[in-house]
N, C-alpha and C. Protein backbone atom coordinates (compact mmCIF):
# COMPACT_ATOMS: atom_id res chain seq x y z
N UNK A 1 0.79 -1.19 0.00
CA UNK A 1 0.00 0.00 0.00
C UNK A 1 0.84 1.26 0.00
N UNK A 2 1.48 1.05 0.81
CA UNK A 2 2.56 2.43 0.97
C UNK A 2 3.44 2.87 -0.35
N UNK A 3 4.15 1.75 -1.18
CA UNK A 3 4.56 1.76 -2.11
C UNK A 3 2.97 2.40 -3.56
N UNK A 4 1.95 2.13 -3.58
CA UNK A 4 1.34 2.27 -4.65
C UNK A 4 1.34 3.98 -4.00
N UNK A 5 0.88 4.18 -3.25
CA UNK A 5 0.70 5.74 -2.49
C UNK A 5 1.77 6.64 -3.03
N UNK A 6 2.85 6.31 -2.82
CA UNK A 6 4.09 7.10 -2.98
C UNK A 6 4.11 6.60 -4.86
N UNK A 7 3.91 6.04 -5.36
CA UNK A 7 4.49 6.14 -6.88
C UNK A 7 3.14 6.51 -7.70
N UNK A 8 2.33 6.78 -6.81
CA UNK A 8 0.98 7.65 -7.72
C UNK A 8 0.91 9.11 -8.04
N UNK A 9 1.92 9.44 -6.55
CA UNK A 9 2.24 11.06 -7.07
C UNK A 9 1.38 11.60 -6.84
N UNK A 10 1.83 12.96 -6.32
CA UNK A 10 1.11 14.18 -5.31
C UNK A 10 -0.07 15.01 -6.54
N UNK A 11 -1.32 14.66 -5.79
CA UNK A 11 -2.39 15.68 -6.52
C UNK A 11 -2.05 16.78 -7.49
N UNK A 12 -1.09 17.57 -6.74
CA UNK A 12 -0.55 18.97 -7.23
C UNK A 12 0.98 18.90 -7.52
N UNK A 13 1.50 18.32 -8.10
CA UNK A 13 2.83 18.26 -8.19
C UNK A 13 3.59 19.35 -8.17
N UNK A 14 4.85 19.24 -7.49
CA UNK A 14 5.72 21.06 -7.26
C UNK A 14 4.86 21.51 -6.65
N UNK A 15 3.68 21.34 -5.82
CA UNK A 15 2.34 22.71 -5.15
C UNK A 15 3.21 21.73 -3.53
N UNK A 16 3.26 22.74 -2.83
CA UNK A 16 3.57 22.31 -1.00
C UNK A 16 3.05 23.41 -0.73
N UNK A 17 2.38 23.32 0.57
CA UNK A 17 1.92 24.48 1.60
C UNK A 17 2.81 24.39 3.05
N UNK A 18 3.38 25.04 3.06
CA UNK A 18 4.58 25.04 4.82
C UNK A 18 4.22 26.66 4.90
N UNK A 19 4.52 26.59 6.96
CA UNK A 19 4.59 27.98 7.62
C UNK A 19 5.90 27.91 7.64
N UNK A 20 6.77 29.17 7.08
CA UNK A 20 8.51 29.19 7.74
C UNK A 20 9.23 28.99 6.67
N UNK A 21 10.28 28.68 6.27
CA UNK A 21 11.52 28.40 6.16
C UNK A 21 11.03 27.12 5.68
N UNK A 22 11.09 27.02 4.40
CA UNK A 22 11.59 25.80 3.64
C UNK A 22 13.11 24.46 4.62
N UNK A 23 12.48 23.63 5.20
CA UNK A 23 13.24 22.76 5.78
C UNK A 23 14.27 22.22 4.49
N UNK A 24 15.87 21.61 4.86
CA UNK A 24 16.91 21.68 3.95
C UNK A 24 17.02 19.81 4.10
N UNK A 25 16.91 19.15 3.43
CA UNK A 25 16.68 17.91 3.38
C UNK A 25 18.06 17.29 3.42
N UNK A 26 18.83 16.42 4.37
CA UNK A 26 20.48 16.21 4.07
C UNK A 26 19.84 14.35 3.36
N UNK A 27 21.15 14.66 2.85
CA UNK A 27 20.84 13.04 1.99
C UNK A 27 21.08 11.71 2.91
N UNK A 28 20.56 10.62 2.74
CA UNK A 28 20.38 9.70 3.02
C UNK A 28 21.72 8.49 2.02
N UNK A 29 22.18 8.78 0.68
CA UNK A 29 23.07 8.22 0.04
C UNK A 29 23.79 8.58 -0.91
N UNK A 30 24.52 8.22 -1.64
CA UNK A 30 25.34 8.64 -2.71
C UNK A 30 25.02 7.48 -4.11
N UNK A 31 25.15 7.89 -5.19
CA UNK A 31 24.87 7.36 -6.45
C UNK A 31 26.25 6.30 -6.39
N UNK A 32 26.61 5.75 -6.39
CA UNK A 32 28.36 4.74 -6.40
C UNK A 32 28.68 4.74 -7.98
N UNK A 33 27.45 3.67 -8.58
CA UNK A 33 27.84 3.56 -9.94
C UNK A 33 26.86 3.68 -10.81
N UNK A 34 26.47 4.00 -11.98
CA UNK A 34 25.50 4.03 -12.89
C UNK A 34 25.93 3.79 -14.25
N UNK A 35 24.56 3.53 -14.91
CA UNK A 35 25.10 2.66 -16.20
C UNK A 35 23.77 2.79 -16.68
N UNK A 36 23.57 3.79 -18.39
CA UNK A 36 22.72 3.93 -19.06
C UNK A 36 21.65 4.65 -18.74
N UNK A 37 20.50 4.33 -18.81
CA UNK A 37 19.21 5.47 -18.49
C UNK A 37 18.76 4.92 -17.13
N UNK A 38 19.11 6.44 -16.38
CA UNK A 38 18.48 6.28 -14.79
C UNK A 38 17.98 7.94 -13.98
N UNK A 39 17.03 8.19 -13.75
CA UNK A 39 16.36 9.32 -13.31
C UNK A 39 15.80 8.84 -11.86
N UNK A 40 15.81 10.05 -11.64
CA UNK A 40 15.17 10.06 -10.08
C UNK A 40 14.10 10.89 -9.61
N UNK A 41 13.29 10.45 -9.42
CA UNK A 41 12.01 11.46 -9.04
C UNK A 41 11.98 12.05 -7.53
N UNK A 42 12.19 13.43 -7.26
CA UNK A 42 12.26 13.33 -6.51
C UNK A 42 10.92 13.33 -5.35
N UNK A 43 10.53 13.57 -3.78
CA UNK A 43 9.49 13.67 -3.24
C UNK A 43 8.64 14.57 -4.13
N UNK A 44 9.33 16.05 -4.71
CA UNK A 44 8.17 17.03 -4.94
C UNK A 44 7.78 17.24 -6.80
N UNK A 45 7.91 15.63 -7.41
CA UNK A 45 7.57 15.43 -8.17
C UNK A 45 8.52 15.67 -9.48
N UNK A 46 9.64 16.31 -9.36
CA UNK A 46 10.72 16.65 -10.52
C UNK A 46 11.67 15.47 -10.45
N UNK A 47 11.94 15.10 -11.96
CA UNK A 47 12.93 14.01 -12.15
C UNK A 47 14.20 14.39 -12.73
N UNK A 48 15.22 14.13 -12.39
CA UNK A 48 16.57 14.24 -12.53
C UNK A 48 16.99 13.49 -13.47
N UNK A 49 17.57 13.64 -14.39
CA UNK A 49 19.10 12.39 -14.75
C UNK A 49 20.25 12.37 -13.54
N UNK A 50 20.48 11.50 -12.98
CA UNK A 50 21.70 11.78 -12.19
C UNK A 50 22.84 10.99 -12.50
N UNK A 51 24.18 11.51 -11.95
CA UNK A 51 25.38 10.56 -12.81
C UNK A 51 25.78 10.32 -11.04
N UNK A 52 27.41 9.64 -11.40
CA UNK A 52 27.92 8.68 -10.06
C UNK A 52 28.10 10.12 -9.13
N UNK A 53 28.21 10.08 -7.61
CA UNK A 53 28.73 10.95 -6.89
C UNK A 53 26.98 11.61 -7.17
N UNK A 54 26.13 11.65 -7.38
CA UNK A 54 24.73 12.27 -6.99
C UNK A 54 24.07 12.17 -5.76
N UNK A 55 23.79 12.61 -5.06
CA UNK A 55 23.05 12.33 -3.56
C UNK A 55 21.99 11.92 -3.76
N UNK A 56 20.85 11.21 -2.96
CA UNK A 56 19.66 10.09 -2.94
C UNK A 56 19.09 10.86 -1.56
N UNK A 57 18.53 11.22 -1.48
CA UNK A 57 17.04 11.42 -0.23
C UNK A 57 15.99 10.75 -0.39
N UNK A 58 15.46 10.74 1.21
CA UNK A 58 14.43 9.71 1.49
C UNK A 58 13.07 10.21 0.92
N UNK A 59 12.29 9.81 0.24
CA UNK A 59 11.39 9.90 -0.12
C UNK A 59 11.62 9.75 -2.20
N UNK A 60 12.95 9.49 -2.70
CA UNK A 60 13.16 9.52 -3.77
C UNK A 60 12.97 8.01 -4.89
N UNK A 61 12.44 8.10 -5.71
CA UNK A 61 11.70 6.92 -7.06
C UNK A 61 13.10 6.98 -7.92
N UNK A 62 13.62 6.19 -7.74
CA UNK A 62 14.25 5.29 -8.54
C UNK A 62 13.98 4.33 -9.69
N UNK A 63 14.41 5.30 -10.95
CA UNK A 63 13.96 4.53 -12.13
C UNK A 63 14.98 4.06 -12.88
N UNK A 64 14.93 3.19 -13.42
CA UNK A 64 16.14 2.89 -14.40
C UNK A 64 15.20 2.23 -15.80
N UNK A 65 16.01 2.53 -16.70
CA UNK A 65 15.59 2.03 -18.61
C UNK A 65 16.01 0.80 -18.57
N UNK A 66 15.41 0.42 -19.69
CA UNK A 66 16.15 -0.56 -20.23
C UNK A 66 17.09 -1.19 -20.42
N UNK A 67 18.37 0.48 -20.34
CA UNK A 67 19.56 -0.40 -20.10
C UNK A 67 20.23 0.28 -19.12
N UNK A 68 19.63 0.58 -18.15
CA UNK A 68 19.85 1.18 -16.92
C UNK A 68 20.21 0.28 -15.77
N UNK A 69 20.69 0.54 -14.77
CA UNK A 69 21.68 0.11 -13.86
C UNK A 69 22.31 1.02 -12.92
N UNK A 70 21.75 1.07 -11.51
CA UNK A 70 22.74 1.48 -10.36
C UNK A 70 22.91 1.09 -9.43
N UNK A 71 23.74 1.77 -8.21
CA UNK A 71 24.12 1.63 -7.21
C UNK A 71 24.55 2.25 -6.44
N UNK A 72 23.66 2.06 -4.96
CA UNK A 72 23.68 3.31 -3.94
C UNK A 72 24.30 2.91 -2.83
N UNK A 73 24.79 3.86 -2.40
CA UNK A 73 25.76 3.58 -1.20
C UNK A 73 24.89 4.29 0.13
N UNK A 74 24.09 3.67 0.87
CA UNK A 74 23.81 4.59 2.25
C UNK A 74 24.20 5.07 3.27
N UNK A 75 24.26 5.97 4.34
CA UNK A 75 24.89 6.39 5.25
C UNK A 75 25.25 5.40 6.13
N UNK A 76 24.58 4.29 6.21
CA UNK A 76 24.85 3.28 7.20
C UNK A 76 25.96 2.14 6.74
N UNK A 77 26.28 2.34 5.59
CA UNK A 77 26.72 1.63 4.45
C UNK A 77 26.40 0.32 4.21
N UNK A 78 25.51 0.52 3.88
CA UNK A 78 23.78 -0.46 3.32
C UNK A 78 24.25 -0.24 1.87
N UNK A 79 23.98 -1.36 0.80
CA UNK A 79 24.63 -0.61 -0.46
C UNK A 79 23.09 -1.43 -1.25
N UNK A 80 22.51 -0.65 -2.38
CA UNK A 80 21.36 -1.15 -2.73
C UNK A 80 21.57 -0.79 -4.57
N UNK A 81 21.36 -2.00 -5.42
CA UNK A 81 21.87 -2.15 -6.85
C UNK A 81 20.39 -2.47 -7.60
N UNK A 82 20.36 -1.31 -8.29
CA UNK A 82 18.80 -1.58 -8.90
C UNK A 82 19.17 -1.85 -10.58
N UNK A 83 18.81 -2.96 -11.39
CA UNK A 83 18.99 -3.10 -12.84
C UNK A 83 18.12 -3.16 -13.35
N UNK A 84 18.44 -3.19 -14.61
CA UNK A 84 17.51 -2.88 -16.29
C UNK A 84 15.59 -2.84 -15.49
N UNK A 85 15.19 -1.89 -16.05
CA UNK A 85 13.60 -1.72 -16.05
C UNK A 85 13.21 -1.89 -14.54
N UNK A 86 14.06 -1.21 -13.87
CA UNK A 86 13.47 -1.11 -12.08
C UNK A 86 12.71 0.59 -11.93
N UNK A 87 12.16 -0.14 -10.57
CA UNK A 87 11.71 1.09 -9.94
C UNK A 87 11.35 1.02 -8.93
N UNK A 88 11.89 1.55 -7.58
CA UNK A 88 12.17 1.46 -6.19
C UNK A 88 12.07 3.10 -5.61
N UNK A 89 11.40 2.85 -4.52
CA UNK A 89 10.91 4.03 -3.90
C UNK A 89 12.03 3.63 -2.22
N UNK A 90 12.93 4.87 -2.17
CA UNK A 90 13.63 5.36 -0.82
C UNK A 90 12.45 5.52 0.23
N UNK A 91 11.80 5.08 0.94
CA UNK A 91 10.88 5.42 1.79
C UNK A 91 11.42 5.97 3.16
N UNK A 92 12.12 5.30 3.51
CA UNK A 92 12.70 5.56 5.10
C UNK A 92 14.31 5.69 5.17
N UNK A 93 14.79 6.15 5.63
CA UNK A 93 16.41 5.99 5.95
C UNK A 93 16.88 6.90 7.52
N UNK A 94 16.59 6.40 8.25
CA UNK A 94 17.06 7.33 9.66
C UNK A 94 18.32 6.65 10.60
N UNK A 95 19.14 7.19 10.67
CA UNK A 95 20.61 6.79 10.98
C UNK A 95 21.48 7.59 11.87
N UNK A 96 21.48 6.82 12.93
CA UNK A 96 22.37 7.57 14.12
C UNK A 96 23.16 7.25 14.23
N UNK A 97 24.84 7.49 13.88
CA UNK A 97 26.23 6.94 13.94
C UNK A 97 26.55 6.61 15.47
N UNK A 98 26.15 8.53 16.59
CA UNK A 98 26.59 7.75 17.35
C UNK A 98 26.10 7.20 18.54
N UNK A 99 24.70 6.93 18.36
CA UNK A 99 23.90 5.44 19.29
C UNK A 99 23.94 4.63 18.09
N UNK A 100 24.44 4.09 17.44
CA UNK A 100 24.32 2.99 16.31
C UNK A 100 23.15 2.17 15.91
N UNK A 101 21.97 2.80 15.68
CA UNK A 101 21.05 3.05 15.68
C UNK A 101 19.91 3.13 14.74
N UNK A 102 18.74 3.20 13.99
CA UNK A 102 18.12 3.84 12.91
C UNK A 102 17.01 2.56 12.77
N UNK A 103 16.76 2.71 10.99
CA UNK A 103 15.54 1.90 10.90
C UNK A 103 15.66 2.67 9.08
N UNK A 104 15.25 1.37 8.49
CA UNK A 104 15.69 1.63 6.92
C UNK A 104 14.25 1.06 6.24
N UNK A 105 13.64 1.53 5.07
CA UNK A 105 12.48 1.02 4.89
C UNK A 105 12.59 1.16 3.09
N UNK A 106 12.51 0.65 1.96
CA UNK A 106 12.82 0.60 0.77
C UNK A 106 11.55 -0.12 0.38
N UNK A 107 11.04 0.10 -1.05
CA UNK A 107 9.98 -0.17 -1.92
C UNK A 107 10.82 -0.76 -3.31
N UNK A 108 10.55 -1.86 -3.63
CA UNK A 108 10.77 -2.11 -5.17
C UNK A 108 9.68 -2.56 -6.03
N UNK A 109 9.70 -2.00 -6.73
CA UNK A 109 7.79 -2.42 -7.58
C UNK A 109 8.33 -3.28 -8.50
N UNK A 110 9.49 -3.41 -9.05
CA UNK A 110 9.59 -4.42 -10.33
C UNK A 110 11.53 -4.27 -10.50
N UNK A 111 12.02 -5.30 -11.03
CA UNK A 111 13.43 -4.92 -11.40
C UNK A 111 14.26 -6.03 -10.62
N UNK A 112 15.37 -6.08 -11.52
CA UNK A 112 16.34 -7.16 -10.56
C UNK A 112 17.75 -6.34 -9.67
N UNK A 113 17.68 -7.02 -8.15
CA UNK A 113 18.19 -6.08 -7.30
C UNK A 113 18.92 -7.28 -6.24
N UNK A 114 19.89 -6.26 -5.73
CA UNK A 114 20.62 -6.88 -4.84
C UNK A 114 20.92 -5.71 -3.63
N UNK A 115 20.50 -6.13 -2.31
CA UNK A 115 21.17 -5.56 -1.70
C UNK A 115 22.25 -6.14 0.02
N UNK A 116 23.20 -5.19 0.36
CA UNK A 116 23.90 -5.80 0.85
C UNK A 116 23.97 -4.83 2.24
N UNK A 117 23.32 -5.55 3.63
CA UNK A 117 23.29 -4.72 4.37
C UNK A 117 24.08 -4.19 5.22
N UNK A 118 24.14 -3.24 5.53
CA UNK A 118 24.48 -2.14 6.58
C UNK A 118 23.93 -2.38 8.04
N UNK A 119 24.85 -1.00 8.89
CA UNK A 119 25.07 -1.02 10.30
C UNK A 119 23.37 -1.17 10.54
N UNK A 120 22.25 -0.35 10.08
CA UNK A 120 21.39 -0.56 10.56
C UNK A 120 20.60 -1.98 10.65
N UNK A 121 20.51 -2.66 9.83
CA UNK A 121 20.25 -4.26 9.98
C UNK A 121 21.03 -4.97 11.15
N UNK A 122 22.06 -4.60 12.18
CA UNK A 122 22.58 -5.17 12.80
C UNK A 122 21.81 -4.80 13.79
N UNK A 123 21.25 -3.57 14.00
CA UNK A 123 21.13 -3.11 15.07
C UNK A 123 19.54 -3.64 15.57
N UNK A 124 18.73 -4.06 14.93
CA UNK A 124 17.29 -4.91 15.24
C UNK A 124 17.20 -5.41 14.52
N UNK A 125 16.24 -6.71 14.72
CA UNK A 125 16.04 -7.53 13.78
C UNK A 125 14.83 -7.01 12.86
N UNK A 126 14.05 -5.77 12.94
CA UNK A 126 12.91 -5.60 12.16
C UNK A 126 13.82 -4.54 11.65
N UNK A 127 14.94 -3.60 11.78
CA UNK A 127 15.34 -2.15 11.14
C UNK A 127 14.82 -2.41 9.93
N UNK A 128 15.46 -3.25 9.00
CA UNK A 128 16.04 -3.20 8.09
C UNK A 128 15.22 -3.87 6.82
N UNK A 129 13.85 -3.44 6.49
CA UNK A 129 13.04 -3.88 5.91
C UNK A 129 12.82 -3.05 4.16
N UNK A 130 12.39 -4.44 2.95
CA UNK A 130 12.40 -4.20 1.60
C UNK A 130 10.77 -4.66 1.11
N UNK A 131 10.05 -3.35 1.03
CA UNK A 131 8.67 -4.03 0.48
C UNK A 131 8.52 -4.15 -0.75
N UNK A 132 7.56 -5.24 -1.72
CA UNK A 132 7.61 -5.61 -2.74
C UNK A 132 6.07 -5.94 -3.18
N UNK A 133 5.83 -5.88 -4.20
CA UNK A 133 4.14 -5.87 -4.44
C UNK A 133 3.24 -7.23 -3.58
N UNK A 134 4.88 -8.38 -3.81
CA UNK A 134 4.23 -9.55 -3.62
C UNK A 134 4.54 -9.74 -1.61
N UNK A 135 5.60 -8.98 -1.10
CA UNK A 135 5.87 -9.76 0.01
C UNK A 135 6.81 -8.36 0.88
N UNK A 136 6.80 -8.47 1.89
CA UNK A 136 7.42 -7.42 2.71
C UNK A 136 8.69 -8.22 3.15
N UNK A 137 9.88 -7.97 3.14
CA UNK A 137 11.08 -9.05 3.24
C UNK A 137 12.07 -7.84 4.52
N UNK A 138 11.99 -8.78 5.60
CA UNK A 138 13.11 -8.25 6.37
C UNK A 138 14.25 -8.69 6.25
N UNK A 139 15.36 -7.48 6.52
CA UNK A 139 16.55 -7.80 6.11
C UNK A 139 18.04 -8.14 7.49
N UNK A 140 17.89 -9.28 7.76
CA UNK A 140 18.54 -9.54 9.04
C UNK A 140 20.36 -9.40 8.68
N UNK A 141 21.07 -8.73 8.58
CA UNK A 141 22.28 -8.95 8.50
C UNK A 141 22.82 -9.72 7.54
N UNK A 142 22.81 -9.25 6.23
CA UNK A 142 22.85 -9.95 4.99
C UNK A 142 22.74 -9.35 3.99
N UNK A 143 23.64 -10.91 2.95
CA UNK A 143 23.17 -10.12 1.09
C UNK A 143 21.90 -10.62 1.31
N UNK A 144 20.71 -9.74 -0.21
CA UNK A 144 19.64 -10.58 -0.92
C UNK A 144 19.83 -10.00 -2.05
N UNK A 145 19.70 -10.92 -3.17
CA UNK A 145 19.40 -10.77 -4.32
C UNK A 145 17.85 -11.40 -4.52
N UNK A 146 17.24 -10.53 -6.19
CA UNK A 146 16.02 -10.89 -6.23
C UNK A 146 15.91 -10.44 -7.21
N UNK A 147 14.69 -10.95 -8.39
CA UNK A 147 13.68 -10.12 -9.24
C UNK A 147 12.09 -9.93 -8.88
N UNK A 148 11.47 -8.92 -9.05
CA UNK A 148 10.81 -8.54 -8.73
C UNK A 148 9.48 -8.36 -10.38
N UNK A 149 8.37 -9.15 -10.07
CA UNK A 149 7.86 -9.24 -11.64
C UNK A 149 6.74 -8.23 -11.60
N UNK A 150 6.40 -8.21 -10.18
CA UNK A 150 5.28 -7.55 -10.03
C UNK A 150 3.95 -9.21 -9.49
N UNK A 151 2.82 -8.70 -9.67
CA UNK A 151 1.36 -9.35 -9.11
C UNK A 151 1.28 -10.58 -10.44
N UNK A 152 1.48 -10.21 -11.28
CA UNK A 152 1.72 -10.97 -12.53
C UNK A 152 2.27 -12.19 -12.86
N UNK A 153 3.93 -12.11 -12.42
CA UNK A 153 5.13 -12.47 -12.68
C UNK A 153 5.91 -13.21 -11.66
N UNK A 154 6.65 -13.91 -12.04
CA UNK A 154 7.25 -14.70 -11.19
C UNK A 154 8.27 -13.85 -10.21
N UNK A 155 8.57 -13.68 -8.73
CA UNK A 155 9.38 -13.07 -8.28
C UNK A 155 10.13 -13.99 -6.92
N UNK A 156 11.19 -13.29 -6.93
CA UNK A 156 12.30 -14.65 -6.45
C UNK A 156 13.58 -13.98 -5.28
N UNK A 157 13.12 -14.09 -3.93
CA UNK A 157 14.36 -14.05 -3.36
C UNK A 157 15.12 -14.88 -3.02
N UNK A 158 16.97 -14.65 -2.72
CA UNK A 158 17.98 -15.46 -2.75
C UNK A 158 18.61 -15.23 -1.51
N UNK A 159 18.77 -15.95 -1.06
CA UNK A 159 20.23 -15.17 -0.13
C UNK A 159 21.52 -15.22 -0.28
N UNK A 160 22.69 -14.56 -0.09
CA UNK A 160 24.02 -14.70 -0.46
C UNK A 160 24.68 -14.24 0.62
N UNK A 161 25.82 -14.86 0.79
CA UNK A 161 27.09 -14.59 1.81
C UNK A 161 27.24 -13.37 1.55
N UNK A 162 27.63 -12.37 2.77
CA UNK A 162 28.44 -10.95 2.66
C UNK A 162 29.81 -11.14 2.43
N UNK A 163 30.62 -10.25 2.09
CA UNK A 163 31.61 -10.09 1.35
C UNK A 163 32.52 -11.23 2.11
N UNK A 164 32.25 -10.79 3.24
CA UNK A 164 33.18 -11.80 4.48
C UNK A 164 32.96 -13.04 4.92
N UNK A 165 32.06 -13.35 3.81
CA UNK A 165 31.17 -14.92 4.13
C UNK A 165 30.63 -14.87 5.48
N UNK A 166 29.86 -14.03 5.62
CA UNK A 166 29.10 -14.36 7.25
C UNK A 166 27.69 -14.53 6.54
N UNK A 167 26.84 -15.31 7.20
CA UNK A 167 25.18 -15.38 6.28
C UNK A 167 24.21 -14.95 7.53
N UNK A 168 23.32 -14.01 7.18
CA UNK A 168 22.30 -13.68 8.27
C UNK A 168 21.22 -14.57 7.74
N UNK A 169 20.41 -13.24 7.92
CA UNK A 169 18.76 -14.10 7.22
C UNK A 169 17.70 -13.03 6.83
N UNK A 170 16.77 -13.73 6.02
CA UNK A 170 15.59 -13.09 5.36
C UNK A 170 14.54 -13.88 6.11
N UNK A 171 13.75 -12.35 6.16
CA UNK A 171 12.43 -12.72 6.76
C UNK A 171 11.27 -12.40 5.30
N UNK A 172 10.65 -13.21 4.83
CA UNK A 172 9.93 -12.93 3.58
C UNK A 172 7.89 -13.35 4.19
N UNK A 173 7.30 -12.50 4.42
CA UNK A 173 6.12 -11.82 4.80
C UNK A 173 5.63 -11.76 3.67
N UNK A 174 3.83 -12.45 3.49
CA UNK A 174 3.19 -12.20 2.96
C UNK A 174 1.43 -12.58 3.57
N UNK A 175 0.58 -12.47 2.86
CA UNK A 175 -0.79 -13.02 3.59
C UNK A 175 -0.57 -14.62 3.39
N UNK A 176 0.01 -15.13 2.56
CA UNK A 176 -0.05 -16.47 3.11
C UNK A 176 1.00 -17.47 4.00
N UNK A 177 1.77 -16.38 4.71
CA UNK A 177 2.71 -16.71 6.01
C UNK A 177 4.36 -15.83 5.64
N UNK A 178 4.59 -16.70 6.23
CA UNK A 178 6.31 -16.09 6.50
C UNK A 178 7.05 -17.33 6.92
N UNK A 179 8.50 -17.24 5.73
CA UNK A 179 9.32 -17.90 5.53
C UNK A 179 10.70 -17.31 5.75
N UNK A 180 11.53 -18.12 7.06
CA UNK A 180 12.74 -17.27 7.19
C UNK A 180 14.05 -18.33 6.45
N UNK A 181 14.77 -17.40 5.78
CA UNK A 181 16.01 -18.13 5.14
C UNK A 181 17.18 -18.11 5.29
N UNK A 182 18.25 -18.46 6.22
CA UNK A 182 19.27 -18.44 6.89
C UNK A 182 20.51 -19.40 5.93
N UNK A 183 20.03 -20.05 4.88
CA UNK A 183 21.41 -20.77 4.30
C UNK A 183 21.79 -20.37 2.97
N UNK A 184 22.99 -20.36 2.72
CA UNK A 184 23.60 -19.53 1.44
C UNK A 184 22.54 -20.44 0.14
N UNK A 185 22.20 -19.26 -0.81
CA UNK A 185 21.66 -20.15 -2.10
C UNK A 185 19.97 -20.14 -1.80
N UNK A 186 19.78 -20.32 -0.29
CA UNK A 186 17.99 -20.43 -0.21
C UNK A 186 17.28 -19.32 -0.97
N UNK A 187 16.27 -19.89 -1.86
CA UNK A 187 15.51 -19.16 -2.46
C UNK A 187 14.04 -19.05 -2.00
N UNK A 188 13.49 -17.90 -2.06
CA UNK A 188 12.04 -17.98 -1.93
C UNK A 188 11.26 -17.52 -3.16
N UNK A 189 10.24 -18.41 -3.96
CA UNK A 189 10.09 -17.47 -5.54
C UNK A 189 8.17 -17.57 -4.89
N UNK A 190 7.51 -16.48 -5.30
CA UNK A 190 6.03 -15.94 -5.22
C UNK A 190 5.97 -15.86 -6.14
N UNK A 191 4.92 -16.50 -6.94
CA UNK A 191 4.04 -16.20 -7.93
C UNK A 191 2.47 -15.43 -7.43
């Protein structure tokens, strides 16, 4: 739900009503790498081309083309890789270096993705959560790779060793239960 909300886009696009001083939004990540057609929408409805070294704030739609391809680096250093024909909504990112601390919340509507988590996934076992049309997937201290088909389409999470071969786990949530996956290679696929 939250994901269809946020990629339907504001009644009045560019229209905000605030008392004061326009609040200054600090970023949540950095662009790492990119490759081909990739724009970013931001909260107040304007889309960017952005290249590597671009900043990412929370509330920002992540699109990539056809032959599009990136990769974001977060403050927590959470690193999140969206390819060809994605589109992922930044929903949450709140990060306290020094109580080590936060809570991370990401949308992917379609696209093949990998991500590899950060300080905040260590710090609770619910921080660190990836919603998806078909399934809400918590992210316990770990890689996941996945495609994402949509309500339609076949969609498939994996788990993978972190760089250092340590394996956490996926929590994969849906209405017809929850499946947790703790061994390298386990897949979960929703149709």
């Amino acid at each position: 739900g939250n994901i269809v909300v946020r990629l339907a886009g504001s009644l009045a696009p560019e229209q905000y009503a605030q008392a004061g001083e326009a609040a200054v939004t600090d970023p949540i990540g950095e662009i790492m790498t990119i490759e081909g057609s990739v724009e970013i929408e931001r909260a107040d409805g304007n889309r960017e081309n952005v290249t590597k070294g671009s900043p990412v704030y929370q509330g920002d739609t992540v699109i990539t083309g056809a032959d599009g391809a990136i990769g974001i680096e977060f403050l927590d250093e959470s690193q999140f890789s969206l390819g060809a024909d994605g589109r992922m909504v930044l929903e949450e990112m709140v990060y306290d270096p020094a109580e080590q601390e936060g809570s991370m919340a990401m949308g992917v509507l379609s696209g093949t993705f990998s991500v590899v988590s950060g300080l905040i996934a260590k710090t609770s076992p619910d921080a660190a959560m990836l919603e998806t049309p078909m399934a809400t997937i918590g992210i316990r201290g770990t890689t996941i790779a996945g495609t994402i088909g949509g309500t339609s389409n076949e969609n498939s999470i994996t788990l993978l060793p972190d760089a250092d071969g340590q394996v956490g786990e996926a929590v994969i949530t849906n209405d017809a239960g929850t499946v947790v996956i703790s061994q390298v290679g386990a897949t979960v696929t929703i149709t």
